[in-house]
C-alpha atoms as a PDB file:
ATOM      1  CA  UNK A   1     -45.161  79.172-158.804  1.00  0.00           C
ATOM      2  CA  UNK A   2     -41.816  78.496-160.455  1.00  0.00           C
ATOM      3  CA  UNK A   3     -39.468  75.983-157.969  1.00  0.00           C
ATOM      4  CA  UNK A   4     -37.726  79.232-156.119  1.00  0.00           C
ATOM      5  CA  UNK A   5     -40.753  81.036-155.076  1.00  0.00           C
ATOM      6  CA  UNK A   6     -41.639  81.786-151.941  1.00  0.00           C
ATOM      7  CA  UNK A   7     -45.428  81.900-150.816  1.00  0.00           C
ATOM      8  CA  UNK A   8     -45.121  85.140-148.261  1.00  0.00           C
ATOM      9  CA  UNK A   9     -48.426  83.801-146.319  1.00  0.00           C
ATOM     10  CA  UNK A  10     -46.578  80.551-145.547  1.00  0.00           C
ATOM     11  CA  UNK A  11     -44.164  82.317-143.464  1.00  0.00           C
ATOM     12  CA  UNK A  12     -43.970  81.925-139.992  1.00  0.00           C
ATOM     13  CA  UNK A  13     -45.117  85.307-137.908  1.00  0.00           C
ATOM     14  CA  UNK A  14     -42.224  84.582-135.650  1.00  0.00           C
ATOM     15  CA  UNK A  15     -39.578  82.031-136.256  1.00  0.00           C
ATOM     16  CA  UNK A  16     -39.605  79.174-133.986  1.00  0.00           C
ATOM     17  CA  UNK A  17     -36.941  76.651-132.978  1.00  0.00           C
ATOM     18  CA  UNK A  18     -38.001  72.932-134.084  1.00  0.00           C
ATOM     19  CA  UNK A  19     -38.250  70.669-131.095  1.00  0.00           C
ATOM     20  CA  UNK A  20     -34.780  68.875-131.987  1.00  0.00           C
ATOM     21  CA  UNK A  21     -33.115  72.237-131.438  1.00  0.00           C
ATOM     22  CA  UNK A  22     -34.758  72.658-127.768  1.00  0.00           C
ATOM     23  CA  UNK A  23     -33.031  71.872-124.733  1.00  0.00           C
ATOM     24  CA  UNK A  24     -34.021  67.975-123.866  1.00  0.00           C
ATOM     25  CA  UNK A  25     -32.837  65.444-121.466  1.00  0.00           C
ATOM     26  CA  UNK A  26     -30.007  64.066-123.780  1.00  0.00           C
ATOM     27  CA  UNK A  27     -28.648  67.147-124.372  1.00  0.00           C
ATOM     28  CA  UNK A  28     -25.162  67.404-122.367  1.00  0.00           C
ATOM     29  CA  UNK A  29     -24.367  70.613-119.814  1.00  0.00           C
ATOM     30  CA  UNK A  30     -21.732  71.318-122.425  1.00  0.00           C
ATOM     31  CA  UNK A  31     -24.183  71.293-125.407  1.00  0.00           C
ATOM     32  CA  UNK A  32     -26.499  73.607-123.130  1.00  0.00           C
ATOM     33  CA  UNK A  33     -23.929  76.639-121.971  1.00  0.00           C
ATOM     34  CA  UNK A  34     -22.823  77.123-125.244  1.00  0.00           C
ATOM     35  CA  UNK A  35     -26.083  77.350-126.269  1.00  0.00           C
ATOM     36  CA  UNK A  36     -27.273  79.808-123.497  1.00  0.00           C
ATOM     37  CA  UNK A  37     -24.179  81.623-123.967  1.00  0.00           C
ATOM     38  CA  UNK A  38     -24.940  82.134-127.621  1.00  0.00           C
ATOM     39  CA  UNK A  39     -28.535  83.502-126.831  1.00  0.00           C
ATOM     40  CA  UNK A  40     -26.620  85.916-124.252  1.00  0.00           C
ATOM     41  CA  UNK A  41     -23.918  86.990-126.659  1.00  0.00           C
ATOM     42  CA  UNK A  42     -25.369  86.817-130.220  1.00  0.00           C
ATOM     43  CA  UNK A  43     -24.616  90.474-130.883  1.00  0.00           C
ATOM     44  CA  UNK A  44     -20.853  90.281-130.632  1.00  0.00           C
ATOM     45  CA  UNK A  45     -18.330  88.039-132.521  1.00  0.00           C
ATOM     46  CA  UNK A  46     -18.560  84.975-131.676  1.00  0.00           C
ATOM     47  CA  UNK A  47     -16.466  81.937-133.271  1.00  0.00           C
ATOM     48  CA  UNK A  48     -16.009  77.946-132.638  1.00  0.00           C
ATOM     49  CA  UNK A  49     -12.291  79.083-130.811  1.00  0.00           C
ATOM     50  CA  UNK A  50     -13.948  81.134-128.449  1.00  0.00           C
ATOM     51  CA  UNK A  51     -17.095  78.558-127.959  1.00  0.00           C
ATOM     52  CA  UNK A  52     -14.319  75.603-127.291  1.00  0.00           C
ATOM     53  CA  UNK A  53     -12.121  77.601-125.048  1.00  0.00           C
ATOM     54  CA  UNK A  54     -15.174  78.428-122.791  1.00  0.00           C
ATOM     55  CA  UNK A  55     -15.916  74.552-122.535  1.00  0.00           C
ATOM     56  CA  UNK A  56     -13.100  73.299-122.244  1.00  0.00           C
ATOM     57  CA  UNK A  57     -13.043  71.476-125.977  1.00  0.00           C
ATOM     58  CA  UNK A  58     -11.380  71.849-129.561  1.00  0.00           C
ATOM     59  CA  UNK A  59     -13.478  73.556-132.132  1.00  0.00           C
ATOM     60  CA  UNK A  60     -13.743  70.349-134.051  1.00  0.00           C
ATOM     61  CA  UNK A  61     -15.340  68.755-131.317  1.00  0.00           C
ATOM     62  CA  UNK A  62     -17.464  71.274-130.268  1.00  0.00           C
ATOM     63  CA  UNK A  63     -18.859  71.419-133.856  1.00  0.00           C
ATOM     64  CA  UNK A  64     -19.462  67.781-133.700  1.00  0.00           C
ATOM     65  CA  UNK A  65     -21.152  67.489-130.655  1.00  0.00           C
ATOM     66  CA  UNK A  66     -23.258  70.657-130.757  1.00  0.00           C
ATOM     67  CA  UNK A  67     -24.624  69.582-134.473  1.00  0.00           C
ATOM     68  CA  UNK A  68     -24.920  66.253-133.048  1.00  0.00           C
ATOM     69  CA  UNK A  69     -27.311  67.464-130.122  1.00  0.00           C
ATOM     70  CA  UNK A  70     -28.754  70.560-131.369  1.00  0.00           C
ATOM     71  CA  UNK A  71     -28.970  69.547-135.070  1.00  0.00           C
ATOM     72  CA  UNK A  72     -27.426  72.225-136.978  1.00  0.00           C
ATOM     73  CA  UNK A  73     -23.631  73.577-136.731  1.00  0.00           C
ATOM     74  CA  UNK A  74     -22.896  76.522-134.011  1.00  0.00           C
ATOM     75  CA  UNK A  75     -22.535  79.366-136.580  1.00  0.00           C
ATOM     76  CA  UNK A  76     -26.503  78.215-138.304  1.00  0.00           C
ATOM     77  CA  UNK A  77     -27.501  78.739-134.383  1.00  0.00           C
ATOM     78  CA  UNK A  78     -26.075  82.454-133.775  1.00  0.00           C
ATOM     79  CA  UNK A  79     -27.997  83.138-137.105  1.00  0.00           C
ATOM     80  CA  UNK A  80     -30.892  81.373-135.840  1.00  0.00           C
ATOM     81  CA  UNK A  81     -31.002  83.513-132.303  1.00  0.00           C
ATOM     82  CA  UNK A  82     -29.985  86.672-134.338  1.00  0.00           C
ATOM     83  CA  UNK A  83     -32.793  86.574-136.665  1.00  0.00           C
ATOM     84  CA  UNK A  84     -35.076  85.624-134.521  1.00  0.00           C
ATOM     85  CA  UNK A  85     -34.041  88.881-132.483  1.00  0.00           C
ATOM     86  CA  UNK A  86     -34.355  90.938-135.721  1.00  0.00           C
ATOM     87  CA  UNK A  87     -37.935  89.823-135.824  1.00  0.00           C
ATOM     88  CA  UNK A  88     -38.582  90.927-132.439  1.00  0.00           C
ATOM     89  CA  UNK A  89     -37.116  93.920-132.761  1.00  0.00           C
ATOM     90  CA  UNK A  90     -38.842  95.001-136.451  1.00  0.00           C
ATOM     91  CA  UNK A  91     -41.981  94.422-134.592  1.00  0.00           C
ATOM     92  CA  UNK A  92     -41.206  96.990-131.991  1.00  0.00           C
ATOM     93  CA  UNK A  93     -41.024  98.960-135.271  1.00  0.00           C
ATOM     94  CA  UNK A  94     -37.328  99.618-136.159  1.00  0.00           C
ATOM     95  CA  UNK A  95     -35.830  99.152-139.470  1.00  0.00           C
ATOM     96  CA  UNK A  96     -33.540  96.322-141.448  1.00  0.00           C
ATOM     97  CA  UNK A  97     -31.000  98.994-141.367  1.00  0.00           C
ATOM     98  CA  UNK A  98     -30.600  99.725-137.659  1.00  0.00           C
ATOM     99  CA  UNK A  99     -31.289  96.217-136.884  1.00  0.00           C
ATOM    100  CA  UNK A 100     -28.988  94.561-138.455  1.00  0.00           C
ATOM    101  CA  UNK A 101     -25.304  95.566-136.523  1.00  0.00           C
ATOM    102  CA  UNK A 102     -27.954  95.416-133.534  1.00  0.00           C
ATOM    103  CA  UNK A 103     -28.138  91.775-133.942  1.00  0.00           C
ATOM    104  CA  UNK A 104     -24.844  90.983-134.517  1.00  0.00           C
ATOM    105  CA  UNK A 105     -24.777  91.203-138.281  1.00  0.00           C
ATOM    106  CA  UNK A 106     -22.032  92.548-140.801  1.00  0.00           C
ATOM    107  CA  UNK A 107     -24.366  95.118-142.214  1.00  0.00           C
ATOM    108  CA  UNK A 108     -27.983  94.879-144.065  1.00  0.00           C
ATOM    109  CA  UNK A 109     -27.027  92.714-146.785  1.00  0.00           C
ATOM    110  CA  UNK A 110     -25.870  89.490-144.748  1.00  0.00           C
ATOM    111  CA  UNK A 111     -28.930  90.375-142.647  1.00  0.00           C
ATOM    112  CA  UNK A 112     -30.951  89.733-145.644  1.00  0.00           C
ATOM    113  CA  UNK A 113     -29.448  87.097-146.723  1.00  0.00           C
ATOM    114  CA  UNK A 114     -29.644  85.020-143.847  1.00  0.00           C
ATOM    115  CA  UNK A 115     -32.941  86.604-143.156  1.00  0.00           C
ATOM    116  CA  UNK A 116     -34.372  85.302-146.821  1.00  0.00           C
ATOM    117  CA  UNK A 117     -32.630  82.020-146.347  1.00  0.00           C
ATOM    118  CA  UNK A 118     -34.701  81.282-142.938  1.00  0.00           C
ATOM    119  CA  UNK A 119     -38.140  82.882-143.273  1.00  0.00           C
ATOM    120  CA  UNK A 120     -38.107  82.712-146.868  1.00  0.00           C
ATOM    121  CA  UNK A 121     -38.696  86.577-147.319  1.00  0.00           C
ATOM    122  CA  UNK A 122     -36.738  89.631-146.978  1.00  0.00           C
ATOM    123  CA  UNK A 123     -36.830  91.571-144.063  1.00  0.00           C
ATOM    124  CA  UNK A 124     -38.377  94.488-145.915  1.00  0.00           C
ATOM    125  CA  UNK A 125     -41.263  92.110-147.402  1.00  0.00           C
ATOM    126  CA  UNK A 126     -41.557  90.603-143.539  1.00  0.00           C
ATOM    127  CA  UNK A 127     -41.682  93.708-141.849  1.00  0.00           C
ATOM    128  CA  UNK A 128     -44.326  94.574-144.455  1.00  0.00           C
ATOM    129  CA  UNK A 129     -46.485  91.509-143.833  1.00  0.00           C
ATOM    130  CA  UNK A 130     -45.941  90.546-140.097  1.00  0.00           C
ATOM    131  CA  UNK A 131     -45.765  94.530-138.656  1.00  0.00           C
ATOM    132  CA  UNK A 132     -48.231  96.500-140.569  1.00  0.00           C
ATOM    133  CA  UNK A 133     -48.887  98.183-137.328  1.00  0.00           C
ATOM    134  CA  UNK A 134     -45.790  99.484-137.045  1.00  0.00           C
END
């Protein structure tokens, strides 16, 4: 396989957080509300004004502390918790299409491309392998 191939069976049936990105004791009550409130709000707009406002702090140190804690920037999260809800909702057997402004996505295309860019497969080709049942 060339250097940008992906293997489909090495993809994960459901993507899963990696322990640095789960809630632990070092991880401040700040760090953790904007992270619940992301889970709670992934399917509107949300942006690093909005996310300091609500804690209090300036965008540029929100970004800073949440990579710092949670180990990847506050807009790679709301993709993270978005696709991970498009995978949960493709096995209830809807389609990329209606998922994607579901989730909190543009429209199918940046749903695939995010999708592709974490599971290493397009939603079509996931739904395909992980929801043959469907």
């Amino acid at each position: 396989m060339g250097e940008g191939s992906v293997r489909v069976n090495q993809v994960p049936a459901v993507l899963t957080l990696p322990p640095v990105w789960q809630a632990s004791q070092v991880m401040s009550q700040t760090i953790m509300l904007v992270k619940r409130y992301i889970e709670e709000n992934y399917r509107e707009s949300i942006n690093l004004d909005s996310l300091g406002g609500l804690v209090g702090l300036t965008r540029y140190s929100l970004a800073k502390q949440f990579r710092q804690q949670v180990g990847v920037s506050p807009y790679q999260y709301v993709c993270l918790v978005r696709i991970k809800n498009a995978q949960s909702l493709m096995k209830q057997g809807e389609r990329p299409t209606d998922i994607a402004s579901a989730v909190g996505f543009f429209d199918q295309s940046h749903l695939a491309k995010h999708f592709k860019r974490l599971c290493g497969v397009t939603p079509s080709q996931y739904r395909e392998q992980f929801c043959k049942h469907v």
